[in-house]
N, C-alpha and C. Protein backbone atom coordinates (compact mmCIF):
# COMPACT_ATOMS: atom_id res chain seq x y z
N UNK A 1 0.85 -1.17 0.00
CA UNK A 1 0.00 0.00 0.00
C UNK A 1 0.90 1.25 0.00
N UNK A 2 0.25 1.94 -0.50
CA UNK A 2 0.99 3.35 -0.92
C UNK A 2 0.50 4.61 -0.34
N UNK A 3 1.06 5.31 0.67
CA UNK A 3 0.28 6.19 1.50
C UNK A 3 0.39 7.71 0.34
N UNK A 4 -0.63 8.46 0.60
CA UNK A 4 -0.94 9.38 -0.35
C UNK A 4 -1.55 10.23 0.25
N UNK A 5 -1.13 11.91 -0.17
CA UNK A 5 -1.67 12.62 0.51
C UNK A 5 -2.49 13.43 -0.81
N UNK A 6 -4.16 13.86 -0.76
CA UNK A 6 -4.39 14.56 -1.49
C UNK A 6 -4.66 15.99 -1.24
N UNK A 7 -4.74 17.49 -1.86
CA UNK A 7 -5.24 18.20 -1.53
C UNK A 7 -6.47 18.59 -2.51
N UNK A 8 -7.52 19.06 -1.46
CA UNK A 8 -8.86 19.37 -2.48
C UNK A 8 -9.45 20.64 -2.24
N UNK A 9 -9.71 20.87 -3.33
CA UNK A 9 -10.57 22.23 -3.52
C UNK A 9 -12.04 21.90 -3.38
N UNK A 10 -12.63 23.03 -2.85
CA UNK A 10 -13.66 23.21 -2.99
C UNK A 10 -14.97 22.79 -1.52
N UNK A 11 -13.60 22.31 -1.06
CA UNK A 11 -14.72 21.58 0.30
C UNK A 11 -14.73 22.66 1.78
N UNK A 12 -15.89 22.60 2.39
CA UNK A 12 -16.41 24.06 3.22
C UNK A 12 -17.21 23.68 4.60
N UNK A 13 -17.49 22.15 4.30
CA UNK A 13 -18.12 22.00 5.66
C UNK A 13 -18.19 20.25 5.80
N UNK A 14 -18.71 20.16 6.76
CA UNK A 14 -18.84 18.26 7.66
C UNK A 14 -19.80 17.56 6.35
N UNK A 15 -20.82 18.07 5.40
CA UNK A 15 -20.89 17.27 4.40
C UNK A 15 -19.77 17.09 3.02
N UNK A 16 -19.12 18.29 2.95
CA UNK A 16 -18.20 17.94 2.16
C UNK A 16 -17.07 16.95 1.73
N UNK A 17 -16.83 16.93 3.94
CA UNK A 17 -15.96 15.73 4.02
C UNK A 17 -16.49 14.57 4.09
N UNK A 18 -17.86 14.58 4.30
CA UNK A 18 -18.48 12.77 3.83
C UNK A 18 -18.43 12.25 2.88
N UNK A 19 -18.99 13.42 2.11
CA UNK A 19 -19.21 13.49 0.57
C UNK A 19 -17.42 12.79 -0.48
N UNK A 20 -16.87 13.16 0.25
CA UNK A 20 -15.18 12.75 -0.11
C UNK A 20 -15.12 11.85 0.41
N UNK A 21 -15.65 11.46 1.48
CA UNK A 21 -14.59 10.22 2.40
C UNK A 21 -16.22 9.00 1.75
N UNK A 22 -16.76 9.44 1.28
CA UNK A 22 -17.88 8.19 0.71
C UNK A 22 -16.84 8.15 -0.80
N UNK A 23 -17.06 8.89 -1.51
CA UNK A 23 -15.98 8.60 -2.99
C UNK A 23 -15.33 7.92 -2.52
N UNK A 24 -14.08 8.49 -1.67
CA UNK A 24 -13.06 7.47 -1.56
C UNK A 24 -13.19 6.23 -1.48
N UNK A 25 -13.91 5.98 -0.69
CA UNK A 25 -14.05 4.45 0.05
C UNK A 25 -14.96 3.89 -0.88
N UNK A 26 -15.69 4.23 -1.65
CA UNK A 26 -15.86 3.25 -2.73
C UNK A 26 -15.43 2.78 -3.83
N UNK A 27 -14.21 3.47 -3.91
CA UNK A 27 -12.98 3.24 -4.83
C UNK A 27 -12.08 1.75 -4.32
N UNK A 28 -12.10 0.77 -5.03
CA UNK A 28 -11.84 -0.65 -4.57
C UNK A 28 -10.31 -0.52 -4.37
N UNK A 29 -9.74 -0.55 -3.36
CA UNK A 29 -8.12 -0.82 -3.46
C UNK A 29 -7.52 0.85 -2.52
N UNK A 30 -8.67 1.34 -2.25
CA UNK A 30 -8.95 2.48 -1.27
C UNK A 30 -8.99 2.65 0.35
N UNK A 31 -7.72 2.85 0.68
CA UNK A 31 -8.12 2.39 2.46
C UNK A 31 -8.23 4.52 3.15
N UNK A 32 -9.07 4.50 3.76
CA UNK A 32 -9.61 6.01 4.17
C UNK A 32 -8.70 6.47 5.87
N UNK A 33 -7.45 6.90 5.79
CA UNK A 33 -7.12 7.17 7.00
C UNK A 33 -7.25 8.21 7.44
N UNK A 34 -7.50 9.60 6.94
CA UNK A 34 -8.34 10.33 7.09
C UNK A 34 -8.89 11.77 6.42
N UNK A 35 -9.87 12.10 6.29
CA UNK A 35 -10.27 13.26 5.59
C UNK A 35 -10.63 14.55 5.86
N UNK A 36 -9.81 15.42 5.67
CA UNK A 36 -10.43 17.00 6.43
C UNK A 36 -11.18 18.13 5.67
N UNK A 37 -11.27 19.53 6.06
CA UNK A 37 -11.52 20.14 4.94
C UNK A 37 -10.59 20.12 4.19
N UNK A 38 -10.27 20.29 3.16
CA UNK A 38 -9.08 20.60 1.93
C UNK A 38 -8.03 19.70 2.09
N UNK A 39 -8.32 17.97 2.05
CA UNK A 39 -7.30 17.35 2.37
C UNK A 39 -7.65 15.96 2.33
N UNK A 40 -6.82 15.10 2.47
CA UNK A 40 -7.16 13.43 2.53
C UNK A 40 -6.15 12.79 2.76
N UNK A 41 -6.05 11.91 3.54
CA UNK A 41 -4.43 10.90 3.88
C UNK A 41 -5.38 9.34 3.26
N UNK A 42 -4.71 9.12 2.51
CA UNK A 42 -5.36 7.42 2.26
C UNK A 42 -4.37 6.48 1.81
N UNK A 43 -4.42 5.46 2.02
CA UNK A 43 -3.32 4.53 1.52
C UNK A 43 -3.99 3.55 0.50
N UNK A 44 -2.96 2.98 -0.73
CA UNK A 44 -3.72 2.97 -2.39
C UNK A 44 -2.69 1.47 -2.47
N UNK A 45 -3.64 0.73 -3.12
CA UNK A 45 -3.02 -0.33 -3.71
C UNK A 45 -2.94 -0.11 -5.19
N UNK A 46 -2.34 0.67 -5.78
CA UNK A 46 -2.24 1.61 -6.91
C UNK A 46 -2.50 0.22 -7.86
N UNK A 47 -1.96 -0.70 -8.04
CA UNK A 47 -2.38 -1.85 -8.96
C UNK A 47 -4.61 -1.84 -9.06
N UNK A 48 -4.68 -2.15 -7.90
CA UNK A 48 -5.98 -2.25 -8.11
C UNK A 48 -7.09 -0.68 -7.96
N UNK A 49 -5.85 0.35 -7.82
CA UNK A 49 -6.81 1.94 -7.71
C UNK A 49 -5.33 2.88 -8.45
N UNK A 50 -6.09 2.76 -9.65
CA UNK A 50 -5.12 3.80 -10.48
C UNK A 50 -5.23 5.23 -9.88
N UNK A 51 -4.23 6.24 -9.86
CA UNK A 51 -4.53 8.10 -9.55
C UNK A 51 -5.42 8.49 -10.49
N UNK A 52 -5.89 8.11 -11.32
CA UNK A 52 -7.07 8.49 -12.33
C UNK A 52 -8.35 8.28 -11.71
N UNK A 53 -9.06 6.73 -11.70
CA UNK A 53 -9.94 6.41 -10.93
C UNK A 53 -9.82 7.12 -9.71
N UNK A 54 -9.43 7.52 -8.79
CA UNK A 54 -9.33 8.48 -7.18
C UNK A 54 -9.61 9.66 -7.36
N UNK A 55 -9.10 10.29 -8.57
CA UNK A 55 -9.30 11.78 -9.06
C UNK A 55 -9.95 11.82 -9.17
N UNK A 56 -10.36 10.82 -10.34
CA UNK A 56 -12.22 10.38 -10.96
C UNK A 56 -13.29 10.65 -9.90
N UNK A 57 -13.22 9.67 -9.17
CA UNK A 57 -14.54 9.67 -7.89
C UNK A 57 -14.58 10.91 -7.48
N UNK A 58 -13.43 11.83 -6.67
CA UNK A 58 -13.40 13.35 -6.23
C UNK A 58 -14.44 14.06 -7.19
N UNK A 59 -13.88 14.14 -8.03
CA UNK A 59 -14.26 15.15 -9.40
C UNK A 59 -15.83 14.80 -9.37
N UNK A 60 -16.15 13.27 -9.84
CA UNK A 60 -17.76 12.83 -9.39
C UNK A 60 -18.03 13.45 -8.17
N UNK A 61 -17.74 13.22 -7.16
CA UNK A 61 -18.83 14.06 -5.88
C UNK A 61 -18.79 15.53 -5.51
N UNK A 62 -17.70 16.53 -7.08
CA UNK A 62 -17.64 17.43 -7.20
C UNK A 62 -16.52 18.37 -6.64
N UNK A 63 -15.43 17.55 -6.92
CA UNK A 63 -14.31 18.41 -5.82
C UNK A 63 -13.27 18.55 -6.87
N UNK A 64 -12.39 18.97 -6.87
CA UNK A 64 -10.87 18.98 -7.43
C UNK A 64 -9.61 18.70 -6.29
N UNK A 65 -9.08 17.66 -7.42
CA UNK A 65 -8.15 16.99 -5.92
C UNK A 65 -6.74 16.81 -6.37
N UNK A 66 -5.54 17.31 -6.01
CA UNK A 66 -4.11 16.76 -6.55
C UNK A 66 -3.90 15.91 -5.80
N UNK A 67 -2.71 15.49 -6.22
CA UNK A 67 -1.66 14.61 -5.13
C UNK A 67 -0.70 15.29 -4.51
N UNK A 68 -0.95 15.67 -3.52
CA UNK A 68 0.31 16.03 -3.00
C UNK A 68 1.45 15.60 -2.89
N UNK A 69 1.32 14.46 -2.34
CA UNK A 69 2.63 13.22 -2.11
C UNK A 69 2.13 12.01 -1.96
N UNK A 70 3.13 11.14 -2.32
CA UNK A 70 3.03 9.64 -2.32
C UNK A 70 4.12 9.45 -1.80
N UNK A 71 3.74 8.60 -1.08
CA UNK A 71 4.88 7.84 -0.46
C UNK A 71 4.74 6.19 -0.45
């Protein structure tokens, strides 16, 4: 697993971060360690959850998200 930090735009309150931490976690190969405003720590089994698909889901529940770092 591959720990990953994202940063996101656009998020403002306690549904925003559900709203993210539900994307995430339905992304298969997605483990949720944790989600704030403007932010996400998750660890990625990048084989089975490409950075596309993760971006993907964000972008679906309406956010914009980089990678900050991988580690």
């Amino acid at each position: 697993m591959t720990k990953m930090h994202l940063d996101i735009e656009g998020m403002s309150c306690g549904h925003c971060v559900k709203a993210v931490r539900d994307a995430l976690a339905g992304v298969e190969g997605v483990e949720v360690r944790d989600v704030s405003i403007g932010s996400a720590d998750i660890a990625v089994d990048e084989r089975r959850a490409p950075r596309d698909r993760i971006l993907d889901a964000i972008a679906d529940a309406g956010y914009q998200a980089t990678v900050d770092s991988a580690a």
